[in-house]
Protein backbone atom coordinates (compact mmCIF):
# COMPACT_ATOMS: atom_id res chain seq x y z
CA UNK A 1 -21.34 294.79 297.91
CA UNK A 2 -20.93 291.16 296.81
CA UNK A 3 -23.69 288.79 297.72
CA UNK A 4 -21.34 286.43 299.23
CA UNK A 5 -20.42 289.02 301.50
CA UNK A 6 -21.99 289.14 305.04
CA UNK A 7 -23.75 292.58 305.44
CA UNK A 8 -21.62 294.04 308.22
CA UNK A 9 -19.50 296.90 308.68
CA UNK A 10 -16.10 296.70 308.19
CA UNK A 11 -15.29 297.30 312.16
CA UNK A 12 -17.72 293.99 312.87
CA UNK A 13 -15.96 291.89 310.86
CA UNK A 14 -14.77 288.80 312.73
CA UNK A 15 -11.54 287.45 312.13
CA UNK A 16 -12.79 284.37 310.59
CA UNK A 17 -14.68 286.60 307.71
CA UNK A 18 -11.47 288.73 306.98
CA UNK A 19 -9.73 285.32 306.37
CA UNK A 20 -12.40 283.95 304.35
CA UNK A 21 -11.78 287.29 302.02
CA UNK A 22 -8.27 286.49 301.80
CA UNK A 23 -8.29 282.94 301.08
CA UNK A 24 -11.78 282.65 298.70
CA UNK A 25 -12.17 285.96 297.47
CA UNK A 26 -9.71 287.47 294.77
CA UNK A 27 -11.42 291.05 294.85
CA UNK A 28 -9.90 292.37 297.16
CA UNK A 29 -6.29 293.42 297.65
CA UNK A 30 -5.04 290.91 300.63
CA UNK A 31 -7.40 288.13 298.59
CA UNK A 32 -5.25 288.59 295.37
CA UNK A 33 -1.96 288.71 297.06
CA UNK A 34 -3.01 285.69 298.93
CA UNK A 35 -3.97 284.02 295.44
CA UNK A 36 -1.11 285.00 293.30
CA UNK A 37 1.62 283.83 296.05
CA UNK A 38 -0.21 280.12 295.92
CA UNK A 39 -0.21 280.17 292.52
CA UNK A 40 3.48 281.07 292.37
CA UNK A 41 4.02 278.12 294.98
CA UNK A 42 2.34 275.86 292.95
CA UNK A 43 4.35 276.30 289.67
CA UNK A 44 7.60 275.98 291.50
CA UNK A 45 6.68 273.10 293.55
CA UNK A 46 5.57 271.39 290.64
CA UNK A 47 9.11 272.34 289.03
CA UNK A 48 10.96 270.92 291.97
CA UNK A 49 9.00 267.37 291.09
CA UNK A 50 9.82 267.84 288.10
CA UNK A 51 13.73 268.67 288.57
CA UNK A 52 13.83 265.57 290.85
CA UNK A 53 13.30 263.00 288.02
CA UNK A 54 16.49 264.42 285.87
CA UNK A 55 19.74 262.42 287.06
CA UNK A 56 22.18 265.88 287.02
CA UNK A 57 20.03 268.00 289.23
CA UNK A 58 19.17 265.29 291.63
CA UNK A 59 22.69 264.50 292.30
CA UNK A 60 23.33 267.72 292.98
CA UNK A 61 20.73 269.44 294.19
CA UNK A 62 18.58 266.17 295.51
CA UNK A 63 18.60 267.15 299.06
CA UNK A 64 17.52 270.66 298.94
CA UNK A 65 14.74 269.78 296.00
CA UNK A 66 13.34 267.21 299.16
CA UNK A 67 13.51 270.09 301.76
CA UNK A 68 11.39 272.08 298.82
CA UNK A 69 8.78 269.53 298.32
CA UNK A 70 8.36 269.28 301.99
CA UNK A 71 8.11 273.05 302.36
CA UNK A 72 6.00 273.19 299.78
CA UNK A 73 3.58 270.26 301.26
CA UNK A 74 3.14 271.80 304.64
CA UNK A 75 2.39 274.89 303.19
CA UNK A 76 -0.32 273.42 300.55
CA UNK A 77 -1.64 271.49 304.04
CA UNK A 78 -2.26 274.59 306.19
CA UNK A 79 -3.84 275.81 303.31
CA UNK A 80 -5.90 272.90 303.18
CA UNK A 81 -6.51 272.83 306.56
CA UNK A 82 -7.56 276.70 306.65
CA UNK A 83 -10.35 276.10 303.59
CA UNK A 84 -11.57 273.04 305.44
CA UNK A 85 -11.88 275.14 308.54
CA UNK A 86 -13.69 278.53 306.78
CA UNK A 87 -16.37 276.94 304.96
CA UNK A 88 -19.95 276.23 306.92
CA UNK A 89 -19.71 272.47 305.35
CA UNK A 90 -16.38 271.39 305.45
CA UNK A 91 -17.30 268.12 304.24
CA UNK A 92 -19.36 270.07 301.19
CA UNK A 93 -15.53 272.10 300.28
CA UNK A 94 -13.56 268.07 300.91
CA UNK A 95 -15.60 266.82 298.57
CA UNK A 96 -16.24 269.38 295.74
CA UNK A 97 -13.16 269.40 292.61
CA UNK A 98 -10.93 271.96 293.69
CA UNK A 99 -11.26 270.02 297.68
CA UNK A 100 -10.30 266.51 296.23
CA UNK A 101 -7.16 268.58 294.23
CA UNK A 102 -6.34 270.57 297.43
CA UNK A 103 -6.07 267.43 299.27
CA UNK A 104 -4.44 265.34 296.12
CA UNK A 105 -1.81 267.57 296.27
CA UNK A 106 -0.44 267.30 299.80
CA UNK A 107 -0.94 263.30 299.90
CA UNK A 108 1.83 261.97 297.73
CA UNK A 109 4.43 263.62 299.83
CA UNK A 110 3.41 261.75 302.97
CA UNK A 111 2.34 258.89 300.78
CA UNK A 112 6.16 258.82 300.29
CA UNK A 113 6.58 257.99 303.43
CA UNK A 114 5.80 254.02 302.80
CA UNK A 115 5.82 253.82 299.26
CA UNK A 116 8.77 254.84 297.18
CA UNK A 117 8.12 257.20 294.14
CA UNK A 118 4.63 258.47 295.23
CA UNK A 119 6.25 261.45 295.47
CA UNK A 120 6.22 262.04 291.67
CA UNK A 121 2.11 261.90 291.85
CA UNK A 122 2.75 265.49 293.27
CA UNK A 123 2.01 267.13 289.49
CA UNK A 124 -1.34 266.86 290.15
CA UNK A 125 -0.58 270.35 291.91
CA UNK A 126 -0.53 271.64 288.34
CA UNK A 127 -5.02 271.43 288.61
CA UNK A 128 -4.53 273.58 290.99
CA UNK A 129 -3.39 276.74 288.48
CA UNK A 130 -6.86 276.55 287.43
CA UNK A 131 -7.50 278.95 289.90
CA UNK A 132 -5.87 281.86 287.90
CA UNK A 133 -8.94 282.48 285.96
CA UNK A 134 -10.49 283.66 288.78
CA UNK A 135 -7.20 285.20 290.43
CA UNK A 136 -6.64 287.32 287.00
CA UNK A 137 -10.51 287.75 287.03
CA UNK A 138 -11.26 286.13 283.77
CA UNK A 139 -14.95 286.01 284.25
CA UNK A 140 -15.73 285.09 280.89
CA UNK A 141 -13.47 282.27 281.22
CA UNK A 142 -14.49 281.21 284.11
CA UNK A 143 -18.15 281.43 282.58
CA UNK A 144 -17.00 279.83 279.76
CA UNK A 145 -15.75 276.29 281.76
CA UNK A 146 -18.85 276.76 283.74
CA UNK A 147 -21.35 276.48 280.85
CA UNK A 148 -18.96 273.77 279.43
CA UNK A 149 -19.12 271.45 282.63
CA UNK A 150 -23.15 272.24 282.78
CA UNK A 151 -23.03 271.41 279.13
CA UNK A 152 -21.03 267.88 279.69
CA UNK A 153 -23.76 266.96 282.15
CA UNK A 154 -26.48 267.36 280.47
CA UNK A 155 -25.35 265.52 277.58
CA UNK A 156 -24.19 262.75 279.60
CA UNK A 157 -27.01 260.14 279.33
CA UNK A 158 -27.08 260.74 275.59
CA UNK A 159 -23.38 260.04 275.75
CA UNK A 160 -23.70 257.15 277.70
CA UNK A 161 -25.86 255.73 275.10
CA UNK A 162 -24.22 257.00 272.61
CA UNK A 163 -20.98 254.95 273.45
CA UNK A 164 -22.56 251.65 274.45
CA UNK A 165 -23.82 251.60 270.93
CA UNK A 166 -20.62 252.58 269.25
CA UNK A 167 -18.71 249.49 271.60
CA UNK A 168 -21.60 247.17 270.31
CA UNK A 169 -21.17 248.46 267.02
CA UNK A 170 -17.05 247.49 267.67
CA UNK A 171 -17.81 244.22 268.79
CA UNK A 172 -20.10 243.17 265.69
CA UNK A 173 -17.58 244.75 263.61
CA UNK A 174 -14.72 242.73 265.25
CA UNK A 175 -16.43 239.38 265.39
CA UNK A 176 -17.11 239.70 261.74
CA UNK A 177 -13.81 240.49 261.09
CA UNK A 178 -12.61 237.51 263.10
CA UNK A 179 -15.10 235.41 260.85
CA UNK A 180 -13.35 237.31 257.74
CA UNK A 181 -9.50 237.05 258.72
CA UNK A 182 -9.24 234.06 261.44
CA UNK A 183 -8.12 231.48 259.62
CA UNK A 184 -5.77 232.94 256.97
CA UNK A 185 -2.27 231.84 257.47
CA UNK A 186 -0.14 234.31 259.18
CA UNK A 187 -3.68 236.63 259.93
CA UNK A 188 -3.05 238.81 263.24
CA UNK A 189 -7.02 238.34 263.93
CA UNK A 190 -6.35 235.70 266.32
CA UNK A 191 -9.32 236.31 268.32
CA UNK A 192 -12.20 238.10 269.04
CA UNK A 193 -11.12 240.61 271.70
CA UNK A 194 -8.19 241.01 269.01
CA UNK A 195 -9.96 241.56 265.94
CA UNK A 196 -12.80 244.12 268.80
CA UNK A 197 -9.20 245.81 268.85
CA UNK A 198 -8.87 246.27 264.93
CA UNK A 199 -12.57 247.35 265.23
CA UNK A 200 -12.48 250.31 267.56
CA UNK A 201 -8.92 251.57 266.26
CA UNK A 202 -10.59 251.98 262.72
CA UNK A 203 -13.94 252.83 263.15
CA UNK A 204 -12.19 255.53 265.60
CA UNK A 205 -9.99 256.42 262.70
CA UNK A 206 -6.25 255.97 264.33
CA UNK A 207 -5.29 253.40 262.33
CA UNK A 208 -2.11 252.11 263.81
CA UNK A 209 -1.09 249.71 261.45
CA UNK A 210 -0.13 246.81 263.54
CA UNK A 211 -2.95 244.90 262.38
CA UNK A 212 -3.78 244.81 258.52
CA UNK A 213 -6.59 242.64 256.94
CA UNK A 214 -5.11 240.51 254.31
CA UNK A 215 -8.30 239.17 252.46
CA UNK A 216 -10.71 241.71 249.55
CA UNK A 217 -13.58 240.96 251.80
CA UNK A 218 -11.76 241.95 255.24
CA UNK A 219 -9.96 245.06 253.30
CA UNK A 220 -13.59 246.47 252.19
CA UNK A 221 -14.89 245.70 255.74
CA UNK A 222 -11.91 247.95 256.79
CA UNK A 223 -12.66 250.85 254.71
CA UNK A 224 -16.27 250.52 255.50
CA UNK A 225 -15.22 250.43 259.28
CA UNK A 226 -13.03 253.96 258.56
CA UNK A 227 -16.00 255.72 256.93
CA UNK A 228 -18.24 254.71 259.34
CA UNK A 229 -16.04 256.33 262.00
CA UNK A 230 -15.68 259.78 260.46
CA UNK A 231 -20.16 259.86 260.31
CA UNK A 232 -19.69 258.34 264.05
CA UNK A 233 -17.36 261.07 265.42
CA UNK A 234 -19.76 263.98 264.33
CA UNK A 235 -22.61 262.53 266.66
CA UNK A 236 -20.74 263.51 269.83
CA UNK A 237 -20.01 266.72 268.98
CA UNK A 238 -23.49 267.78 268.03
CA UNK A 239 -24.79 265.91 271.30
CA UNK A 240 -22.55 267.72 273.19
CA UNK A 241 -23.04 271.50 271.47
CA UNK A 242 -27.08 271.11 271.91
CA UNK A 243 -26.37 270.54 275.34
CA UNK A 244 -23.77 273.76 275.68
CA UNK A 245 -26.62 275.49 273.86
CA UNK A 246 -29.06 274.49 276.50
CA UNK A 247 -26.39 275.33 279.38
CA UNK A 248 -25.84 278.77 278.53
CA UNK A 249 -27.64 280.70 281.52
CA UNK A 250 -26.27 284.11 281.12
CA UNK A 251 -23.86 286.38 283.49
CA UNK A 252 -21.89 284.64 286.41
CA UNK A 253 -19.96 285.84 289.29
CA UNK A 254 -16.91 284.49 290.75
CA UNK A 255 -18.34 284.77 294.02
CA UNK A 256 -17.62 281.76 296.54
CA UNK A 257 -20.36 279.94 298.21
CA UNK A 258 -19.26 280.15 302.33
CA UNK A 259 -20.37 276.43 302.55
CA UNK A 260 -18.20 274.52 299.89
CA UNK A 261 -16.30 277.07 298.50
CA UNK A 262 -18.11 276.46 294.67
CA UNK A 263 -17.79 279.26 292.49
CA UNK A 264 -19.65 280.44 289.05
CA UNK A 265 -23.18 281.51 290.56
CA UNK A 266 -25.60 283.58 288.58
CA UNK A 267 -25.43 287.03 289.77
CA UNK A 268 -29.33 286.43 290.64
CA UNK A 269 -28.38 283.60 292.11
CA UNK A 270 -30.21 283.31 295.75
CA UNK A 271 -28.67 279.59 296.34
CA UNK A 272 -25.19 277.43 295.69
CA UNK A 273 -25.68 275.88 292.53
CA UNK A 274 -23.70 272.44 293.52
CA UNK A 275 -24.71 272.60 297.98
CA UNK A 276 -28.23 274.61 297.84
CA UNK A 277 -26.94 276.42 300.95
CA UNK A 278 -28.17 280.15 300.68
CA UNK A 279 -26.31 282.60 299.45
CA UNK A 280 -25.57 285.56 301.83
């Protein structure tokens, strides 16, 4: 027995807990049907958005694309509705990634309502396939993004630091280069927050080309600016891998937590790593 499930037999269930299986749990039979059906309804809402925006299909098939979409969005909002009304913390589930996407993805269509176009926000639905690495139970991907998003967070003050220095960096670099370039004739360096611009596009490495240094002086600056970025860009990366290092906890279940839904618990896991509601 999971230890998300509530240790009853299966004649006490209440209806509630049968529907929680369904909708948050993919182990079980009803759970996976109920999973694989949403994910089908995602993709082809998501391809009825998309078939809206070329000309040919919406002049022919415009009207029955809009009966789709609005299908589609009262389904996704009963959905909604039916996780908001499962969970012990609704407000826990509302507010949590896969809450903001459920409720993201039913929004435009109304939002449509008043404002002409929202509609087309509606490929946000595509987040929502996400949910097939639990549906197709790829644990060890699901473990994987897990220890990635730990990893991200605990690297995020050093980031943070990290890129306040680089944009300082940029804006030395791109005042100098205003000193450099500013007054040649015909020089694109026509300010500060222009020649910042130059700054950031080289020392990131993209080099677009639009602006070009025309003096020896500004041209070495440039190539100093280039090499500098290529040292810069491996400082990230081994920020960021220390901190996967230091995220990696060990085996994870997909398990939901009954108050906001969050999955990727440790299987020894007696509380919900994002609410701190106990785990049944």
């Amino acid at each position: 027995m999971s230890d998300q499930e509530p240790e009853v037999e299966d004649d006490d269930e209440t209806l509630k807990e049968r529907l929680w299986r369904i909708v948050f749990e993919a182990e079980t039979p009803l759970g996976k049907i109920f999973d694989v059906i949403l994910l089908w309804a995602i993709v082809l809402s998501v391809t009825a958005v998309m078939l809206e925006t070329v000309d040919s299909v919406q002049e022919r098939w415009g009207r029955w694309l809009k009966i789709a979409e609005w299908i589609f969005t009262g389904l996704f909002t009963i959905e909604y509705l039916l996780r908001l009304a499962l969970v012990r913390r609704p407000i826990r589930y509302a507010t949590s990634f896969f809450g903001v996407v459920d409720l993201l993805s039913c929004i435009p269509t109304y939002l449509s309502l008043f404002v002409g176009g929202a509609h087309s926000l509606l490929v946000i639905r595509i987040l929502r396939l996400l949910r097939m690495f639990r549906v197709l139970k790829m644990v060890s991907h699901v473990e994987g993004a897990n220890i990635i998003l730990i990893g991200l967070r605990k690297s995020r003050a050093k980031i943070t630091v990290f890129f306040f220095a680089v944009l300082l960096f940029a804006v030395l670099a791109g005042t100098l280069m205003y000193l450099v370039e500013g007054n040649e004739p015909g020089s694109r360096f026509t300010s500060i927050p222009m020649s910042i611009y130059f700054a950031v596009v080289s020392i990131t490495t993209v080099g677009y080309g639009d602006i070009v240094a025309m003096t020896t002086l500004g041209k070495a600056l440039t190539m100093f600016y280039v090499l500098a970025g290529y040292a810069i860009i491996a400082v990230p990366t081994g920020i960021v891998t220390a901190g996967l290092i230091d995220a990696y906890r060990g085996d994870q279940t997909t398990d939901a937590c009954k108050s906001c839904g969050a999955h990727g618990h440790l299987t020894d896991a007696r509380y919900c790593r994002r609410c701190g509601e106990k785990l049944d």
